[in-house]
N, C-alpha and C. Protein backbone atom coordinates (compact mmCIF):
# COMPACT_ATOMS: atom_id res chain seq x y z
N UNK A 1 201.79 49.76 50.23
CA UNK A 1 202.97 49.78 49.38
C UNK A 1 203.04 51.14 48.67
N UNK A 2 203.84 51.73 48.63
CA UNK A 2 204.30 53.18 48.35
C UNK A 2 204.57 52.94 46.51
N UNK A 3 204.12 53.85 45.77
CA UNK A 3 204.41 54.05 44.12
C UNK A 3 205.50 54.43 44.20
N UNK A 4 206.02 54.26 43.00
CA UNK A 4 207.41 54.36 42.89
C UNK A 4 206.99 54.51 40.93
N UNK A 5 208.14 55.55 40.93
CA UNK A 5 208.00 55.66 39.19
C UNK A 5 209.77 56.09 38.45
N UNK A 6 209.31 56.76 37.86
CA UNK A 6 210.82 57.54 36.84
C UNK A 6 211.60 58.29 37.73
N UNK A 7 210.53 59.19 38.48
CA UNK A 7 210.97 60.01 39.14
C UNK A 7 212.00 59.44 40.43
N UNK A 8 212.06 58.34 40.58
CA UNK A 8 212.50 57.97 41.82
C UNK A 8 213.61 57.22 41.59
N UNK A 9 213.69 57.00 40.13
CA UNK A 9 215.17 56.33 39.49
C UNK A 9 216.11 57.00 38.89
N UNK A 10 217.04 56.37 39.64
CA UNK A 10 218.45 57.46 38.70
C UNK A 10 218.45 56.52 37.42
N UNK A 11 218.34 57.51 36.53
CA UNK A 11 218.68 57.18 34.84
C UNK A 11 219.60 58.28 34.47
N UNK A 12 219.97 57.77 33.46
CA UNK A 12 221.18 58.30 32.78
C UNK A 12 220.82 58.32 31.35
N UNK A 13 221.18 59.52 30.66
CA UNK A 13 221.05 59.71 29.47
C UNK A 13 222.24 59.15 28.52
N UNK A 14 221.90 58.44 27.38
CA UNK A 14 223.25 58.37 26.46
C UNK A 14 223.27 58.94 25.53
N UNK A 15 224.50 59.14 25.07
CA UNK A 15 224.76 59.94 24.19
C UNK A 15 226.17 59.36 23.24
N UNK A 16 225.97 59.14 21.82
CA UNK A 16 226.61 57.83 21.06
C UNK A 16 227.48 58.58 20.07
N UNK A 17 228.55 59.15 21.10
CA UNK A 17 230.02 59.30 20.22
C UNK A 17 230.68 58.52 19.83
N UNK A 18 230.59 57.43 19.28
CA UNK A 18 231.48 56.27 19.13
C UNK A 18 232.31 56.19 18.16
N UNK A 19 233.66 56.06 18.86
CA UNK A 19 235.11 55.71 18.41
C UNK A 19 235.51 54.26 18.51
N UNK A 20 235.81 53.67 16.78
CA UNK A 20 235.81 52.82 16.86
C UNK A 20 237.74 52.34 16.66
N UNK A 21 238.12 51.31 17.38
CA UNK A 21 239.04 51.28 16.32
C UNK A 21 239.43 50.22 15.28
N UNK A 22 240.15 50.57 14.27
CA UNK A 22 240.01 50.57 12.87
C UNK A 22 238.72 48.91 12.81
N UNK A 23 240.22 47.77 13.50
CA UNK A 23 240.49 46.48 13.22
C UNK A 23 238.58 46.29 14.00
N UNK A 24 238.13 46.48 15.04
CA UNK A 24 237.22 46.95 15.36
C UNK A 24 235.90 46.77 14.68
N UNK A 25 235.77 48.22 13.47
CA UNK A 25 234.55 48.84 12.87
C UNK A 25 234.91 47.41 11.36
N UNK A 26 235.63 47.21 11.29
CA UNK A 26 236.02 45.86 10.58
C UNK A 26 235.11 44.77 10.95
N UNK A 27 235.58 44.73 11.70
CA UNK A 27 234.72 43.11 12.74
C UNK A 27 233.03 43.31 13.24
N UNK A 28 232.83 44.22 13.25
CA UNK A 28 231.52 45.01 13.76
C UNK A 28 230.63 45.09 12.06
N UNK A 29 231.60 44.92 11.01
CA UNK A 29 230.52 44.73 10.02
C UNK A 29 229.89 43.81 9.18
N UNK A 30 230.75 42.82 10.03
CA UNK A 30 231.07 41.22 9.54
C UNK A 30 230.24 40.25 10.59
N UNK A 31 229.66 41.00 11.76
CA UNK A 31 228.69 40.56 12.67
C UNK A 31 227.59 40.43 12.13
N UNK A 32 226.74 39.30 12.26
CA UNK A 32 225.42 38.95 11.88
C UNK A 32 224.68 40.19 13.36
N UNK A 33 223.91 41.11 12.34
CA UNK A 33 222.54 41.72 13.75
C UNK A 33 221.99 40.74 14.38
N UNK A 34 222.01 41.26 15.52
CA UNK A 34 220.89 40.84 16.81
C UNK A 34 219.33 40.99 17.22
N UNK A 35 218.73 40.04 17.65
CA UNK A 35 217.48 40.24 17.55
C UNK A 35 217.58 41.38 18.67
N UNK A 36 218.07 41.94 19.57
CA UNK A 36 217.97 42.74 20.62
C UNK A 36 218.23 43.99 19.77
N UNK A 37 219.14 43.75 18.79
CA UNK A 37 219.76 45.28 18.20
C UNK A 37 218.76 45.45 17.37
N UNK A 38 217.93 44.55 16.61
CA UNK A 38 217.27 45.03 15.48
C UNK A 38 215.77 45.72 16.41
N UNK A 39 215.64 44.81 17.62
CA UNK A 39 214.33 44.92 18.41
C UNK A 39 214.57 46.45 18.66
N UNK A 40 215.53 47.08 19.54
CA UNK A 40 215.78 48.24 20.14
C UNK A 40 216.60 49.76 19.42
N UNK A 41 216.66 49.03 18.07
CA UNK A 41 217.50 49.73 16.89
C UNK A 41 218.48 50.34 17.68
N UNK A 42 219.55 49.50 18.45
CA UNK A 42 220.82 50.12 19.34
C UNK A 42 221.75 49.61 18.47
N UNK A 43 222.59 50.32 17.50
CA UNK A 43 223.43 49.32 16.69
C UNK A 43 224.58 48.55 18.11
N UNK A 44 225.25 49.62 19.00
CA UNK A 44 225.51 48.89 20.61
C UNK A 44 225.82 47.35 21.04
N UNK A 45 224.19 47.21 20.51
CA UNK A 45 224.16 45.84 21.56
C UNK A 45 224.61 45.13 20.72
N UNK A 46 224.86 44.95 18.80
CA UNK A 46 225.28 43.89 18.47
C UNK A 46 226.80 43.17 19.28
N UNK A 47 227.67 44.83 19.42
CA UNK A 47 229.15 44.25 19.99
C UNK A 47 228.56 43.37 21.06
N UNK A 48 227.80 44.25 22.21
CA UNK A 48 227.82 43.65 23.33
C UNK A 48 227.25 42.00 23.14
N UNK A 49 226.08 41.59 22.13
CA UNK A 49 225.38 40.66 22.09
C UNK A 49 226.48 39.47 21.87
N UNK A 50 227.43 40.26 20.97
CA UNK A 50 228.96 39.38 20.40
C UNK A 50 230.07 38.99 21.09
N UNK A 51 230.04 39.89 22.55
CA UNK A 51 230.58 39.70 23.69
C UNK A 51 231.95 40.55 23.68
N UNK A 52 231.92 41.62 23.13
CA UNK A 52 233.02 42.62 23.07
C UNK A 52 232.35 43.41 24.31
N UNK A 53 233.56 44.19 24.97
CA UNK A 53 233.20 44.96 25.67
C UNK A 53 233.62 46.59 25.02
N UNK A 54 231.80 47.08 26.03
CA UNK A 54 231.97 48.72 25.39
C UNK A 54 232.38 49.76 26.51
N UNK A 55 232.68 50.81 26.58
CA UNK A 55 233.08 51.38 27.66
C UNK A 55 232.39 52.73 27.19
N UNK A 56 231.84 53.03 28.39
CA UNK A 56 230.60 54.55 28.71
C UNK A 56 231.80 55.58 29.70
N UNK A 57 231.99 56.97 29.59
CA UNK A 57 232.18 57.90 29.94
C UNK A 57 231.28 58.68 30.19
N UNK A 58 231.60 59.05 31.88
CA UNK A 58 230.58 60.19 32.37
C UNK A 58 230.64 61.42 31.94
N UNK A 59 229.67 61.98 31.44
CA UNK A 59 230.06 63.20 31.61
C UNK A 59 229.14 64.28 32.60
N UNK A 60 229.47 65.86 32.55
CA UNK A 60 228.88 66.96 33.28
C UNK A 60 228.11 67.41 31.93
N UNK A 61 228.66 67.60 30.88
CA UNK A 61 228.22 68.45 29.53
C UNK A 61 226.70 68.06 29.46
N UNK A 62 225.81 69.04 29.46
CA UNK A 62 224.59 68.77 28.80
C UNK A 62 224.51 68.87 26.80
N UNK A 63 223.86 67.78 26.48
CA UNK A 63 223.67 67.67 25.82
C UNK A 63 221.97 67.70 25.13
N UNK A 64 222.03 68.26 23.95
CA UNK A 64 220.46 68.35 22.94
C UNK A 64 220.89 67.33 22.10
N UNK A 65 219.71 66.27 21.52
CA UNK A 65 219.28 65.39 20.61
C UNK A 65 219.13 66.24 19.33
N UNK A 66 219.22 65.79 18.35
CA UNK A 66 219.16 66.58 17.01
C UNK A 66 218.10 65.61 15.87
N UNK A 67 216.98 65.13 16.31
CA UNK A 67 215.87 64.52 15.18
C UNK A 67 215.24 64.61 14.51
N UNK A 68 214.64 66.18 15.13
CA UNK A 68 213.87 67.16 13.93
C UNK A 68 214.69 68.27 13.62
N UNK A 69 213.85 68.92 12.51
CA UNK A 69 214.26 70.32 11.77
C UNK A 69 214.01 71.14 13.68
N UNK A 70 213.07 70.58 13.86
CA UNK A 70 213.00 71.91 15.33
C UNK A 70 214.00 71.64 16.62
N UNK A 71 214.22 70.67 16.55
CA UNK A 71 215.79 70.28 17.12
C UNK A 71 216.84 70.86 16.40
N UNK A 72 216.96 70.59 15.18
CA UNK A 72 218.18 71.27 14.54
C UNK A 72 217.91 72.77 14.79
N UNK A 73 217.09 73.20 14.67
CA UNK A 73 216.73 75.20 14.71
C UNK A 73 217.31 75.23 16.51
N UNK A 74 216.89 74.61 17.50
CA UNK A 74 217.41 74.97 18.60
C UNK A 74 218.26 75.05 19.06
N UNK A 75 219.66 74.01 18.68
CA UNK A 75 220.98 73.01 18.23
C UNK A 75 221.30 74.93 17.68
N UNK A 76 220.93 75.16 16.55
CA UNK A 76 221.91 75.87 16.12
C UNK A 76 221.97 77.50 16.53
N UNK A 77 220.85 77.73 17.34
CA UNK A 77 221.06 78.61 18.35
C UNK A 77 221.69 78.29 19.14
N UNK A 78 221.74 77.44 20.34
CA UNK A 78 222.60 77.29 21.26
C UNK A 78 224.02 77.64 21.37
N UNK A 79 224.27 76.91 19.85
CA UNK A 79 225.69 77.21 19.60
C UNK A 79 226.59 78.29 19.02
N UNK A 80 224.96 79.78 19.42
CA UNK A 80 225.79 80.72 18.51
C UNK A 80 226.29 80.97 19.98
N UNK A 81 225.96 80.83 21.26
CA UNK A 81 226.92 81.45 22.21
C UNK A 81 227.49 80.20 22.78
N UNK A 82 227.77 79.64 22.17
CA UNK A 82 228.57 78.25 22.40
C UNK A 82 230.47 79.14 22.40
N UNK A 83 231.03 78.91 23.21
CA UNK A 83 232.41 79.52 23.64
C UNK A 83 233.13 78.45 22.68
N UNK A 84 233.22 77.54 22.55
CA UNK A 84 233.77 76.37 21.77
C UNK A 84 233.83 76.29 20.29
N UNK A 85 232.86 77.58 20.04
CA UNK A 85 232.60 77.38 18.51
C UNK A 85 233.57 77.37 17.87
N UNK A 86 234.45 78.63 18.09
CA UNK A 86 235.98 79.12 17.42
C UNK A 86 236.62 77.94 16.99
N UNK A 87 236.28 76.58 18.21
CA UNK A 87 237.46 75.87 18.07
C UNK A 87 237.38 74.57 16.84
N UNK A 88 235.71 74.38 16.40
CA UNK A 88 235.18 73.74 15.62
C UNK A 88 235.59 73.87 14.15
């Protein structure tokens, strides 16, 4: 039997822009948490656990995580030649 690991699975990174709307972020705060959401700290899964549906967009854009100060120091290099900046 042949190993098989990470390397051999397509995964996908997420990345949690979330737009809510209004009536929505309303109802989403009036939800009792989920043992899955509290287990995996995904605030996410409460909708899904509640049976709303969420919708994921692909993208090409690479994206950096921002958790530490040394994330933030790298984050804010990147973006001095970030072409987009102007538009921020």
């Amino acid at each position: 039997m042949a190993k098989t690991g990470f390397a051999d699975t397509v995964a996908y990174k997420q990345v949690c822009i979330i737009p809510f709307r209004r009536a929505t972020l309303f109802q989403y705060t009036n939800l009792t948490p989920t043992p899955l959401e509290q287990l995996e700290s995904v605030d996410m899964l409460r909708l899904l656990e509640h049976g709303f549906q969420v919708k994921m967009v692909h993208t090409e854009y690479n994206t950096q995580a921002v958790d530490t100060p040394a994330d933030l120091a790298r984050v804010e290099k990147l973006m001095e030649s970030d072409p987009l900046l102007t538009r921020y």
